[in-house]
PDB file of N, CA and C in Angstrom:
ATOM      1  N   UNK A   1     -65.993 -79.562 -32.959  1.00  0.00           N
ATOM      2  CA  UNK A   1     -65.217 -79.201 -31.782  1.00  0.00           C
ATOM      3  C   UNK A   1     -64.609 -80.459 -31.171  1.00  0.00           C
ATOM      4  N   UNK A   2     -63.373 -80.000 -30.768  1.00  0.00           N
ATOM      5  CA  UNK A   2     -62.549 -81.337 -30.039  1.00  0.00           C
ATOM      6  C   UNK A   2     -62.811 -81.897 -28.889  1.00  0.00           C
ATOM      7  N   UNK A   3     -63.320 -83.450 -28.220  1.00  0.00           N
ATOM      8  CA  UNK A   3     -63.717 -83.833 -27.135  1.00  0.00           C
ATOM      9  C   UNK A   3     -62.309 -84.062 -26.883  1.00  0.00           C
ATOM     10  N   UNK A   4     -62.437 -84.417 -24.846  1.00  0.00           N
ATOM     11  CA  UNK A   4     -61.573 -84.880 -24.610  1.00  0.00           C
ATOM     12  C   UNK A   4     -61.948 -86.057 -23.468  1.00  0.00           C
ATOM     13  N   UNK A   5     -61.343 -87.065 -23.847  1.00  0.00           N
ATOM     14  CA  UNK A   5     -62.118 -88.229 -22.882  1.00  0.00           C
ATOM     15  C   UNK A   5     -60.382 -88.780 -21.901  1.00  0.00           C
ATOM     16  N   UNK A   6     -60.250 -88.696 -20.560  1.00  0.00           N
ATOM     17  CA  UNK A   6     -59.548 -88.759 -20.062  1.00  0.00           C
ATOM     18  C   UNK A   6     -59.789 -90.630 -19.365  1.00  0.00           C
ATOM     19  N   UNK A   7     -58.580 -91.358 -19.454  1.00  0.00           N
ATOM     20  CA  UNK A   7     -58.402 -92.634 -18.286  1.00  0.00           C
ATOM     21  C   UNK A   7     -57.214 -92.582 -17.666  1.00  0.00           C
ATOM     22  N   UNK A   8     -57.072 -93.703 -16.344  1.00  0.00           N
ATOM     23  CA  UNK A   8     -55.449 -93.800 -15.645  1.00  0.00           C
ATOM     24  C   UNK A   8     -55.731 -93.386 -14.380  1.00  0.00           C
ATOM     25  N   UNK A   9     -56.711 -92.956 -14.255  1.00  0.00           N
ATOM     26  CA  UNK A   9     -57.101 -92.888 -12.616  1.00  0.00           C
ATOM     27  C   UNK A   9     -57.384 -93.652 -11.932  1.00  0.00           C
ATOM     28  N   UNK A  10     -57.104 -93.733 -10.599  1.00  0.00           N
ATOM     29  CA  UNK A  10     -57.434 -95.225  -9.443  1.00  0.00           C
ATOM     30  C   UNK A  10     -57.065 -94.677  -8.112  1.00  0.00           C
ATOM     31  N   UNK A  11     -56.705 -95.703  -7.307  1.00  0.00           N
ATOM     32  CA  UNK A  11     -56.503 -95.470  -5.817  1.00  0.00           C
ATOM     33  C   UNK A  11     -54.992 -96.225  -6.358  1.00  0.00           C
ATOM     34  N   UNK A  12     -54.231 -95.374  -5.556  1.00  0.00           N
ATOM     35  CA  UNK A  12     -52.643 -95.469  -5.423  1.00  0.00           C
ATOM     36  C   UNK A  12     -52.378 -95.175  -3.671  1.00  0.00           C
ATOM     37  N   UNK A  13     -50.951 -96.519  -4.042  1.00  0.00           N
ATOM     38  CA  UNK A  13     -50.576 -95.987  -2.304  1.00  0.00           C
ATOM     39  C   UNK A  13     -49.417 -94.548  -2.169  1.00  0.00           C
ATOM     40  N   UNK A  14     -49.416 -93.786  -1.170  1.00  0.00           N
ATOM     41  CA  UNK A  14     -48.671 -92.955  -1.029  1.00  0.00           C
ATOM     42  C   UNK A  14     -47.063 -93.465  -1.439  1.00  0.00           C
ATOM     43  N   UNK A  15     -46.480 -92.833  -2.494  1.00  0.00           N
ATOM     44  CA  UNK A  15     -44.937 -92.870  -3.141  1.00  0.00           C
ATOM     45  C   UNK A  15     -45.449 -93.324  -4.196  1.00  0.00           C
ATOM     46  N   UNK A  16     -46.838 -94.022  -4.986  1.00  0.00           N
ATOM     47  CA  UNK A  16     -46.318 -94.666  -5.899  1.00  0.00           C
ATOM     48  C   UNK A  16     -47.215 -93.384  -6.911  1.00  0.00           C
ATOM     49  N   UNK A  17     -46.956 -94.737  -8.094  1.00  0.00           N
ATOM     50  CA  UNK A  17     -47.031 -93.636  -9.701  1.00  0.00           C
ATOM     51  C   UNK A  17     -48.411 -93.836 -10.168  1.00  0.00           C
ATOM     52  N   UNK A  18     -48.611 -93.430 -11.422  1.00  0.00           N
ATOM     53  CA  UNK A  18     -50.187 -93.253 -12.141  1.00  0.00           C
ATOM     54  C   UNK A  18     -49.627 -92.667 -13.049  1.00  0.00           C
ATOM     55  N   UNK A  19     -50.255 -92.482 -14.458  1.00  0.00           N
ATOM     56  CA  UNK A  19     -50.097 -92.042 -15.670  1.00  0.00           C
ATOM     57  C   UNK A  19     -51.636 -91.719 -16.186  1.00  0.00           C
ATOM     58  N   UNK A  20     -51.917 -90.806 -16.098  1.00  0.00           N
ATOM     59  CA  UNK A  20     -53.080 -89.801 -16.879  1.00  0.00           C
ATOM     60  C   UNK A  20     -53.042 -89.665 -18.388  1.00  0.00           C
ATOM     61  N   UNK A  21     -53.953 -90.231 -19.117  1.00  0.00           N
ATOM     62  CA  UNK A  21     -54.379 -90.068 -20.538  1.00  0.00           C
ATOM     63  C   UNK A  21     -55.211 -89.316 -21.128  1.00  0.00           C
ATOM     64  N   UNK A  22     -54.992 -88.551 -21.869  1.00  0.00           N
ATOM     65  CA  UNK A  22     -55.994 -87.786 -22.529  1.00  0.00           C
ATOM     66  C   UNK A  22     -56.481 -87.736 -23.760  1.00  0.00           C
ATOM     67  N   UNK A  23     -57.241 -88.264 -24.575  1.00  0.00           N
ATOM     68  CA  UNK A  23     -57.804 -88.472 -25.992  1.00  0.00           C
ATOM     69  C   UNK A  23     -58.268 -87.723 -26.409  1.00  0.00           C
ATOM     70  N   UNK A  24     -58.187 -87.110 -27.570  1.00  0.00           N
ATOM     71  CA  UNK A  24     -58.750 -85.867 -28.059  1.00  0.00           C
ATOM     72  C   UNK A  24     -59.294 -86.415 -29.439  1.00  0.00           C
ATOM     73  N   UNK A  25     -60.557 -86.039 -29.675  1.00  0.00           N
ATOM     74  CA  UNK A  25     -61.326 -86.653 -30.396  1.00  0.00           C
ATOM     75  C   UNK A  25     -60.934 -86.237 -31.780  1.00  0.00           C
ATOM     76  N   UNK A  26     -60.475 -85.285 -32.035  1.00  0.00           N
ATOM     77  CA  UNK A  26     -59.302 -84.542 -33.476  1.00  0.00           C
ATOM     78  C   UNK A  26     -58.187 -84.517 -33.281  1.00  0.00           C
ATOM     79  N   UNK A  27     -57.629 -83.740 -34.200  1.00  0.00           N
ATOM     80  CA  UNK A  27     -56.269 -83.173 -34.196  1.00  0.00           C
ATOM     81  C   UNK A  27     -55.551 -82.194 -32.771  1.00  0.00           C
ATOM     82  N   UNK A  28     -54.757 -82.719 -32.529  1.00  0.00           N
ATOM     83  CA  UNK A  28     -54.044 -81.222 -31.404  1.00  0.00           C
ATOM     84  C   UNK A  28     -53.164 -80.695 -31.996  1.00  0.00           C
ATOM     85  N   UNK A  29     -52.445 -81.151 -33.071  1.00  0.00           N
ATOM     86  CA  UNK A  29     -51.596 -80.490 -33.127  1.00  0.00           C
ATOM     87  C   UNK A  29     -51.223 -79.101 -34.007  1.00  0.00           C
ATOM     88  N   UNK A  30     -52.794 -78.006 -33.777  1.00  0.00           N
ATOM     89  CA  UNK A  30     -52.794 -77.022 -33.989  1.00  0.00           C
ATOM     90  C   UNK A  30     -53.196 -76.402 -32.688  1.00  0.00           C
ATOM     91  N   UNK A  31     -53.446 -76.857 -31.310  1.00  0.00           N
ATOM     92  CA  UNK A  31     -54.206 -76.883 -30.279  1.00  0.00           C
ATOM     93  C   UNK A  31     -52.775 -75.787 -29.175  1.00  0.00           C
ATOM     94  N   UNK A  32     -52.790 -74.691 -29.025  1.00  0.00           N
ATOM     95  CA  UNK A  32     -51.744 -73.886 -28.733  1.00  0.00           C
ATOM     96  C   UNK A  32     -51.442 -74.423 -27.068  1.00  0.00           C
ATOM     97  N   UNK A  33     -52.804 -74.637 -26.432  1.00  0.00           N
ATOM     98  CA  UNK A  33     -52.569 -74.640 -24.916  1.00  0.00           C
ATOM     99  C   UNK A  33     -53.226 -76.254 -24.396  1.00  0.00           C
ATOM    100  N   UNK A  34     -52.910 -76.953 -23.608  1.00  0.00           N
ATOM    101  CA  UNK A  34     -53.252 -78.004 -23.183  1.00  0.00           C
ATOM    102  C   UNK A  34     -53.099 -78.491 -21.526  1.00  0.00           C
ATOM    103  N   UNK A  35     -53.479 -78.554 -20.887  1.00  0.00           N
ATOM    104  CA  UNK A  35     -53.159 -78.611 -19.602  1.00  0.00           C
ATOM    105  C   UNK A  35     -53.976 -79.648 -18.556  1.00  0.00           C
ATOM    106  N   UNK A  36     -53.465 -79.903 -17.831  1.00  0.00           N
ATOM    107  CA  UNK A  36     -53.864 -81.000 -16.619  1.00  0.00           C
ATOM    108  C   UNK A  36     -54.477 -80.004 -15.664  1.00  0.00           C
ATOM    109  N   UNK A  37     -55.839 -80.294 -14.779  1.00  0.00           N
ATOM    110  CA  UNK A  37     -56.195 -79.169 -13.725  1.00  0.00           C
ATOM    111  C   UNK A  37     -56.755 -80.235 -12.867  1.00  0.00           C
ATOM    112  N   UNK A  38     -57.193 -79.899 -11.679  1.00  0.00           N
ATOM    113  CA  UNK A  38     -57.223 -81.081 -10.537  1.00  0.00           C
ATOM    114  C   UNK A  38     -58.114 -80.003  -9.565  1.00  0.00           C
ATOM    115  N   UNK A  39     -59.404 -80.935  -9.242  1.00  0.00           N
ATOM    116  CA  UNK A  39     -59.911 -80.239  -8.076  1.00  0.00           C
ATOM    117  C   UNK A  39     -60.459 -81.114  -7.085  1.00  0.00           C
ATOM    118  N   UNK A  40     -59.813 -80.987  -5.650  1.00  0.00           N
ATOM    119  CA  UNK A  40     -59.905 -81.615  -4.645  1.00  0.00           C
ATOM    120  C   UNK A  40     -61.595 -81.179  -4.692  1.00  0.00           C
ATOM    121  N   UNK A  41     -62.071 -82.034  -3.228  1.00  0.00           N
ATOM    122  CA  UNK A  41     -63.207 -81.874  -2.416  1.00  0.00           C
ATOM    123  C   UNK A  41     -63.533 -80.219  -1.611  1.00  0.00           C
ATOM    124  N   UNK A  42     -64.098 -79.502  -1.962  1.00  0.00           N
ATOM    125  CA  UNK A  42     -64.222 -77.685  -1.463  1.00  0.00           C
ATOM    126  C   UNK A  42     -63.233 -77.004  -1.802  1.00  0.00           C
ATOM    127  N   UNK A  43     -62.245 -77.455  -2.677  1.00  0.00           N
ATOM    128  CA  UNK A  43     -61.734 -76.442  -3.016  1.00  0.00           C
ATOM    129  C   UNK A  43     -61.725 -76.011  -5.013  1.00  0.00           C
ATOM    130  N   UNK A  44     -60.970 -75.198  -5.230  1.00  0.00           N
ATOM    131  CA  UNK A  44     -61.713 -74.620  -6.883  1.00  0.00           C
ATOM    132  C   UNK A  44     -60.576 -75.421  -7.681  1.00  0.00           C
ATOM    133  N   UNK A  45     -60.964 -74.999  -8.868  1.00  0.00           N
ATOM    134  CA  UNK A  45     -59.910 -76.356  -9.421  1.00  0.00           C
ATOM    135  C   UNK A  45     -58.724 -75.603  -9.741  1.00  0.00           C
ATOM    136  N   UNK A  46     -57.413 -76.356 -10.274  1.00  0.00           N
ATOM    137  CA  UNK A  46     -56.295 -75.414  -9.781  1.00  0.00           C
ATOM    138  C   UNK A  46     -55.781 -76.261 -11.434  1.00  0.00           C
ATOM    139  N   UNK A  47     -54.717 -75.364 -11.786  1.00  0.00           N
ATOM    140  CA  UNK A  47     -53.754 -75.317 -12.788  1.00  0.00           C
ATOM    141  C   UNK A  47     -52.665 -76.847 -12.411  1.00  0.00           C
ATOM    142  N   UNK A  48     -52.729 -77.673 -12.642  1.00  0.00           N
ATOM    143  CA  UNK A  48     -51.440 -78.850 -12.006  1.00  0.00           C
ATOM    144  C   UNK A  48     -50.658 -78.360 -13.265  1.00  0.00           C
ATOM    145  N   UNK A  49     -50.294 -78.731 -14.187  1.00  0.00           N
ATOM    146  CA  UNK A  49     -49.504 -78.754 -15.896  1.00  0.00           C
ATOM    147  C   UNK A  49     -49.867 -78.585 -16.608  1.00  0.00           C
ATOM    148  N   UNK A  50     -49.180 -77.612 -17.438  1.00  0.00           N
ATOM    149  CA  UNK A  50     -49.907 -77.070 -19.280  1.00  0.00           C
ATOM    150  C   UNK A  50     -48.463 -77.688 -20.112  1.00  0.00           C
ATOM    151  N   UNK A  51     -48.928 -77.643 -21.287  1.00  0.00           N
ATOM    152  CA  UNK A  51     -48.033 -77.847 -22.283  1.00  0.00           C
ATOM    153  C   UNK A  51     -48.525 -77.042 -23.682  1.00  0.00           C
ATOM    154  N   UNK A  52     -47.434 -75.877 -24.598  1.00  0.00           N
ATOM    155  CA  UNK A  52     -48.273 -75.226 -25.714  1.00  0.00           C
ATOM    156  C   UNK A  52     -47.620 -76.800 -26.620  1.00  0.00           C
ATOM    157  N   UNK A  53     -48.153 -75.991 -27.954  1.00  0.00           N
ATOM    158  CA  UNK A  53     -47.715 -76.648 -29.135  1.00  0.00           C
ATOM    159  C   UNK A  53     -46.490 -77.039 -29.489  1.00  0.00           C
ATOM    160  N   UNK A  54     -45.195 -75.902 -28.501  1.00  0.00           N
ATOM    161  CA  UNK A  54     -44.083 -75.718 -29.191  1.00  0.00           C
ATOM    162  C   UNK A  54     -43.267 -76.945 -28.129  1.00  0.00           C
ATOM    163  N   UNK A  55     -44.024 -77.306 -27.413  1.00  0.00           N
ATOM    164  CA  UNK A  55     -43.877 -78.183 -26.169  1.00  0.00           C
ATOM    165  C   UNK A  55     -43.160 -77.249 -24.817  1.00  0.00           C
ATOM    166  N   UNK A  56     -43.682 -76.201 -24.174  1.00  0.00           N
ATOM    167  CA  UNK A  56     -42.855 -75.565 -23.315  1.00  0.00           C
ATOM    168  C   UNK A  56     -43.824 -76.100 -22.072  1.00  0.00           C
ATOM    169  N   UNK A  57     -43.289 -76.495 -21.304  1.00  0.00           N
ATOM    170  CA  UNK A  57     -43.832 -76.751 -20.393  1.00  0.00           C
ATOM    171  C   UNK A  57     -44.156 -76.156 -18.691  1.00  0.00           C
ATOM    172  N   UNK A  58     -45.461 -75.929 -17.979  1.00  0.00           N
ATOM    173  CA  UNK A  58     -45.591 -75.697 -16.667  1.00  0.00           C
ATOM    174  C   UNK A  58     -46.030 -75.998 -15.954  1.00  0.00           C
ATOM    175  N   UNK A  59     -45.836 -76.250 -14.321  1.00  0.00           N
ATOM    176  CA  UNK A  59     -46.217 -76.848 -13.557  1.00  0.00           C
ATOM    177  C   UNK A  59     -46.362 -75.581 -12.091  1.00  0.00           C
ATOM    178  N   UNK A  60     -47.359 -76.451 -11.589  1.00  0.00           N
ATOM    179  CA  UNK A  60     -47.649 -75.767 -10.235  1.00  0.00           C
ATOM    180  C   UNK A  60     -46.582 -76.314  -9.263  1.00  0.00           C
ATOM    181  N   UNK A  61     -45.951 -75.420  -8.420  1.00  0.00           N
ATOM    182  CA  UNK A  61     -44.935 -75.610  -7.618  1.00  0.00           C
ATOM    183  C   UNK A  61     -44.886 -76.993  -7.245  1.00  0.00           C
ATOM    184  N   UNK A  62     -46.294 -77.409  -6.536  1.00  0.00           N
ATOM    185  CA  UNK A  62     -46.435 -78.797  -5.740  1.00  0.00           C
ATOM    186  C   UNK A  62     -46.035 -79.861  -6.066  1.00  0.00           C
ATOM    187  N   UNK A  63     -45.699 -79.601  -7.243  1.00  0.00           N
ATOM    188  CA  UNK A  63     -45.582 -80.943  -8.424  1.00  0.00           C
ATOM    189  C   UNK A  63     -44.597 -81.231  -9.313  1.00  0.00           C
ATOM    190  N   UNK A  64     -43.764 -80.027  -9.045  1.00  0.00           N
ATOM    191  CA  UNK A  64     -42.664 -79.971  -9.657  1.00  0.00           C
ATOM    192  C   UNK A  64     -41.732 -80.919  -9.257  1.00  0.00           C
ATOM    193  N   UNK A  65     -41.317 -81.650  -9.784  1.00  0.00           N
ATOM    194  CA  UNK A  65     -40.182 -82.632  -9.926  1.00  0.00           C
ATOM    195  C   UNK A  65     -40.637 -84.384  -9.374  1.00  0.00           C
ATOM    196  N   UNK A  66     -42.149 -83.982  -9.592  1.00  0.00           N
ATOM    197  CA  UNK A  66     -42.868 -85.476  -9.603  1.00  0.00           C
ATOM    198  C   UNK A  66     -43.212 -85.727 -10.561  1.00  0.00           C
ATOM    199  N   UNK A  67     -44.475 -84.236 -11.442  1.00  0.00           N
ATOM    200  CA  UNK A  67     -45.013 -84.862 -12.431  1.00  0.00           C
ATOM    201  C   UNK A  67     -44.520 -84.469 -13.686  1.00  0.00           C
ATOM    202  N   UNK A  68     -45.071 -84.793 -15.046  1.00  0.00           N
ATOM    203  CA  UNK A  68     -44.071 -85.024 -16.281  1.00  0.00           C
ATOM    204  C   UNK A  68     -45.786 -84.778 -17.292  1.00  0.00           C
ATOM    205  N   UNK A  69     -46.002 -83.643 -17.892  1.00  0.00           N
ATOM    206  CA  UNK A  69     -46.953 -83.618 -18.705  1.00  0.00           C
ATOM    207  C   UNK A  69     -46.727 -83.932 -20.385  1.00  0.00           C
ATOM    208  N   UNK A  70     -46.670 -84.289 -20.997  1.00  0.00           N
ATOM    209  CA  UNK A  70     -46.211 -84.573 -22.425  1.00  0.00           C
ATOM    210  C   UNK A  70     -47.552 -84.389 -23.296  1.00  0.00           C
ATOM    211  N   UNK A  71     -47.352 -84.319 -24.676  1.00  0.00           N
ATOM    212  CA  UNK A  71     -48.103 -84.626 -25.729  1.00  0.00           C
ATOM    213  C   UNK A  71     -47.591 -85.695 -26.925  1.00  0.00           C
ATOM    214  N   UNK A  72     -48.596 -85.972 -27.521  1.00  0.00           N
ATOM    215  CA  UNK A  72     -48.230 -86.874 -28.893  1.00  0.00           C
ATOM    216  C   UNK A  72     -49.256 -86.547 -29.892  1.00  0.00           C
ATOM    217  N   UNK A  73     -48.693 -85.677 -30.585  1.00  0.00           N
ATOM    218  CA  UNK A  73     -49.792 -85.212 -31.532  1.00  0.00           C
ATOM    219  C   UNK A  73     -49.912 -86.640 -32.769  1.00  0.00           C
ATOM    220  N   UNK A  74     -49.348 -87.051 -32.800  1.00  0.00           N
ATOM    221  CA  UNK A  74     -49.497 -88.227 -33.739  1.00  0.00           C
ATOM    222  C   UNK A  74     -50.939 -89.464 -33.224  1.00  0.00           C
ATOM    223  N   UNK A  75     -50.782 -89.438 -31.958  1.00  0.00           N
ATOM    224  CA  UNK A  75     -51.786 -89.930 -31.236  1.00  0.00           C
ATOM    225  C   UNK A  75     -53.650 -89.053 -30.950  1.00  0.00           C
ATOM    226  N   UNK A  76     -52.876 -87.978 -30.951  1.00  0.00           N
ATOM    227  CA  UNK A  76     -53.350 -86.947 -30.605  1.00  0.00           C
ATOM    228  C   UNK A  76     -54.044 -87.122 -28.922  1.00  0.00           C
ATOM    229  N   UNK A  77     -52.968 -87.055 -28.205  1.00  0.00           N
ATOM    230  CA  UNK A  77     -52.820 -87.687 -26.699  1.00  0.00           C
ATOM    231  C   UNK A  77     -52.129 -86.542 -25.863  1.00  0.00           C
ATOM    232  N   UNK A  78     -52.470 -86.048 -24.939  1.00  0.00           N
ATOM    233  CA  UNK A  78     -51.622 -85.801 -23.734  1.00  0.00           C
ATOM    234  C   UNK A  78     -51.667 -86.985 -22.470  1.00  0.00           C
ATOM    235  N   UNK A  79     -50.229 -86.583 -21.555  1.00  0.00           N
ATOM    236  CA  UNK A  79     -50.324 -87.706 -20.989  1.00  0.00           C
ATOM    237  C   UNK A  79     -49.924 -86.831 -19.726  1.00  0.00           C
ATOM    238  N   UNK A  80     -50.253 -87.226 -18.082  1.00  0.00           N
ATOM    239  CA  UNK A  80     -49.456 -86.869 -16.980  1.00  0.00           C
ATOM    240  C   UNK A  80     -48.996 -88.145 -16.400  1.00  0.00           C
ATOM    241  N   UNK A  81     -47.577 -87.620 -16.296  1.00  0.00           N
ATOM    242  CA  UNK A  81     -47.378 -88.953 -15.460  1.00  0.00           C
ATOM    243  C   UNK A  81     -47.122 -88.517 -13.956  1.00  0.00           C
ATOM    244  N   UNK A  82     -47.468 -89.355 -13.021  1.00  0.00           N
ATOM    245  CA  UNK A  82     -47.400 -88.475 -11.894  1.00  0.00           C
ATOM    246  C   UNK A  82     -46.354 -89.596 -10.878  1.00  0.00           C
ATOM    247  N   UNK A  83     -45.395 -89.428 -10.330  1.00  0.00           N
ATOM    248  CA  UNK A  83     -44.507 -90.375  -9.597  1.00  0.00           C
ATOM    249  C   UNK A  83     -44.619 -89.503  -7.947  1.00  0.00           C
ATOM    250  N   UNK A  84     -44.346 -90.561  -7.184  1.00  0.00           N
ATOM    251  CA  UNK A  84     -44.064 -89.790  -5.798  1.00  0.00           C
ATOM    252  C   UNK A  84     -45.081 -89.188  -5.151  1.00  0.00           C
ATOM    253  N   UNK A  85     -46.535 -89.816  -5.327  1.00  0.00           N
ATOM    254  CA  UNK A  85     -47.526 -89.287  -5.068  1.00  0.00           C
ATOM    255  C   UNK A  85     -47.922 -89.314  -3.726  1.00  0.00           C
ATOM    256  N   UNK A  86     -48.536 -88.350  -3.383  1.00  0.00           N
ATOM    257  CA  UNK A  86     -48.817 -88.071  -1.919  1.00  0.00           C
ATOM    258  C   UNK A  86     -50.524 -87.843  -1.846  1.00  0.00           C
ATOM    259  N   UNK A  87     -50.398 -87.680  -0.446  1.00  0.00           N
ATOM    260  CA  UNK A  87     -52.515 -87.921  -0.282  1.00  0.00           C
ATOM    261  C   UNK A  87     -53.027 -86.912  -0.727  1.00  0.00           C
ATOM    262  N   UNK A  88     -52.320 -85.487  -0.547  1.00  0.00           N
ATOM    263  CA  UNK A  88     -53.000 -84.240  -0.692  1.00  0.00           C
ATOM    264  C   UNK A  88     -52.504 -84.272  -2.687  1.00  0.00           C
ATOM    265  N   UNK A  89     -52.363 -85.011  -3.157  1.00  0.00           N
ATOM    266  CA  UNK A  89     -52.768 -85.128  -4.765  1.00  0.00           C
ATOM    267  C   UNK A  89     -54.208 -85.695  -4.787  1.00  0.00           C
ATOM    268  N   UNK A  90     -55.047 -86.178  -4.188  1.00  0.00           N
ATOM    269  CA  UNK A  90     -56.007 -86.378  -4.271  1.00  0.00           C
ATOM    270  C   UNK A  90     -57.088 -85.762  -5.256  1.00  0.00           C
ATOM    271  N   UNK A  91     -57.884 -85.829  -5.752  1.00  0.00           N
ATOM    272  CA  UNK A  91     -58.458 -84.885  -6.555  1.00  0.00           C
ATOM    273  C   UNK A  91     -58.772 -85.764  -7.775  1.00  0.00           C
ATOM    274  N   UNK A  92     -59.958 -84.940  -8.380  1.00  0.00           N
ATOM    275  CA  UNK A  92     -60.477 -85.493 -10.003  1.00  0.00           C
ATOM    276  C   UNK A  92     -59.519 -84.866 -10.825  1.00  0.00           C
ATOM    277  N   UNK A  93     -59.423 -84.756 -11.930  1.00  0.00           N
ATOM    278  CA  UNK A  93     -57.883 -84.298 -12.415  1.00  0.00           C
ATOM    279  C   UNK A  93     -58.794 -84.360 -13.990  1.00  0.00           C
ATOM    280  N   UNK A  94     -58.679 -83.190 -14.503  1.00  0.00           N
ATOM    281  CA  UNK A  94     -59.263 -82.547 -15.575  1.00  0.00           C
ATOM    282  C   UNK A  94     -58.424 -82.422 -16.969  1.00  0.00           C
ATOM    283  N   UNK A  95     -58.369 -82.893 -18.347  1.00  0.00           N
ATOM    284  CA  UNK A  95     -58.160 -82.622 -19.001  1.00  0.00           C
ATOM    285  C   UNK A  95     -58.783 -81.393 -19.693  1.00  0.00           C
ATOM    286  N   UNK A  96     -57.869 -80.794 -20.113  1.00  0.00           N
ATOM    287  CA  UNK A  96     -58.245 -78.946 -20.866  1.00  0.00           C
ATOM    288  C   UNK A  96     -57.351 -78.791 -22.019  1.00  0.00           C
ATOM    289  N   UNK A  97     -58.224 -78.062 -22.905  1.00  0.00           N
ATOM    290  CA  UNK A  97     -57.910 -77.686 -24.234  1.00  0.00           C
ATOM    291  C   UNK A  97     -58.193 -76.324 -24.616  1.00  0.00           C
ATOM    292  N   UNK A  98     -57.827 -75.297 -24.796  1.00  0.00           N
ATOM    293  CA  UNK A  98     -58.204 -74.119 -25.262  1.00  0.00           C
ATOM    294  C   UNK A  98     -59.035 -74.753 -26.546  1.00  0.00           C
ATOM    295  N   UNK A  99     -60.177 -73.894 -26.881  1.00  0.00           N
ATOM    296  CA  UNK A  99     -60.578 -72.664 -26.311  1.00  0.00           C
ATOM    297  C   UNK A  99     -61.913 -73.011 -24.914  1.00  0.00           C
ATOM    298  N   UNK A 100     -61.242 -73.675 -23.728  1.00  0.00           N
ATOM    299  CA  UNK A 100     -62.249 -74.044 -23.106  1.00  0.00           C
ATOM    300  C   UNK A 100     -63.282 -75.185 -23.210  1.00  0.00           C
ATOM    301  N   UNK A 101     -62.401 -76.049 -23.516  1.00  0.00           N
ATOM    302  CA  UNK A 101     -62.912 -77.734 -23.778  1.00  0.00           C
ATOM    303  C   UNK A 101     -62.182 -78.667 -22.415  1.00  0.00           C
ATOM    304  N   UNK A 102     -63.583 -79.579 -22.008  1.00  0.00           N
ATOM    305  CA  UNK A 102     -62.703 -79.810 -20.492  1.00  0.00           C
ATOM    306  C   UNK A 102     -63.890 -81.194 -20.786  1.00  0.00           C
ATOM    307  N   UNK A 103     -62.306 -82.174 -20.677  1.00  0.00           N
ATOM    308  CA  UNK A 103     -63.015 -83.716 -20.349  1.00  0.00           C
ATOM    309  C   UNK A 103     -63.729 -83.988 -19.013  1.00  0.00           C
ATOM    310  N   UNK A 104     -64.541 -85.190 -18.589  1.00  0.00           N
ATOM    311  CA  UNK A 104     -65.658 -85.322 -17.744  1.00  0.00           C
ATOM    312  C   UNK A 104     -64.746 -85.457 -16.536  1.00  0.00           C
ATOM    313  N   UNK A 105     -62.877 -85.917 -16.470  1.00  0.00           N
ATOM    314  CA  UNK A 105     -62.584 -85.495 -15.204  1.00  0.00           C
ATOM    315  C   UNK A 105     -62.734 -87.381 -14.966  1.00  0.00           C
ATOM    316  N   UNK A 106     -61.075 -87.725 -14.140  1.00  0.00           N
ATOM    317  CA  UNK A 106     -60.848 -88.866 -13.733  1.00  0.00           C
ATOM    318  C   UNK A 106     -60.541 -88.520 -12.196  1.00  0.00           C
ATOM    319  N   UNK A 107     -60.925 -89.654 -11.027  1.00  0.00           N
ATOM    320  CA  UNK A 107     -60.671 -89.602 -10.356  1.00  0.00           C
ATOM    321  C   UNK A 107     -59.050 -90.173  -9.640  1.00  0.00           C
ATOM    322  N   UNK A 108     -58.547 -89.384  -8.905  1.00  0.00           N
ATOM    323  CA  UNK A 108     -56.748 -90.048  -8.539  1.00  0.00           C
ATOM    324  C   UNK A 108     -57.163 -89.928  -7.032  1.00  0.00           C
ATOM    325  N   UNK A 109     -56.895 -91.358  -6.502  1.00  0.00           N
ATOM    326  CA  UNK A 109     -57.220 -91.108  -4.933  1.00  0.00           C
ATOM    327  C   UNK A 109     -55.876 -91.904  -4.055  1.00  0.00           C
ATOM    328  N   UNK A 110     -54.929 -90.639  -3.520  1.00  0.00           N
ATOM    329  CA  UNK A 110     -53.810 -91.655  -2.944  1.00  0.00           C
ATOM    330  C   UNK A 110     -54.005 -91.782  -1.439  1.00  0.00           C
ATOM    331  N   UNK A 111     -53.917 -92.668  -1.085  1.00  0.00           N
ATOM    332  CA  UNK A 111     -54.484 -93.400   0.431  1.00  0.00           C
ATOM    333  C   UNK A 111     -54.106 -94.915   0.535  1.00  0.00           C
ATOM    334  N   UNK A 112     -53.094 -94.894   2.082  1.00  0.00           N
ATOM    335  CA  UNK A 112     -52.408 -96.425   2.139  1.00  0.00           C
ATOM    336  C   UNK A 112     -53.716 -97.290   3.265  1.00  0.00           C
TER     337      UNK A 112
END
């Protein structure tokens, strides 16, 4: 079964960027669904960006036209890049793989 070990998390100031990595311990590129999920402090964890195989991509409203989810199956990598970041992005930020494979989760903390 495929691990996924996520880095690229830190403390950022409000506007700036971060880039999220995701390593997948095999192959993805038979891997149909892939996605970024993020869960603040009391609240449940939420959908941020998926990407399938065919590369179609989605995002949760909040994030639309900041963040940028990609893959590299050659790497066998997903990546988020996140620009324009604000405080309420805050949150551990989860790499996911169907069928329900979920890395240990990086922390993104934006605060000036």
């Amino acid at each position: 079964q495929v691990q996924l070990v996520e880095s690229g998390g830190g403390l950022v100031q409000p506007g700036g960027s971060l880039r999220l990595s995701c390593v997948a311990s095999g192959s993805i590129s038979s891997i149909n669904f892939m996605g970024w999920f993020r869960q603040a402090p009391g609240t449940g964890r939420e959908l941020v960006a998926s990407i399938t195989s065919r590369g179609i991509t989605n995002y949760v409203d909040s994030v639309k036209g900041r963040f940028t989810i990609s893959r590299d199956t050659a790497k066998n990598m997903v990546y988020l890049q996140m620009n324009s970041l604000k405080p309420e992005d805050t949150a551990v930020y989860y790499c996911y793989s169907t069928p329900g494979i979920w890395g240990q989760g990086t922390q993104v903390t934006v605060s000036s």
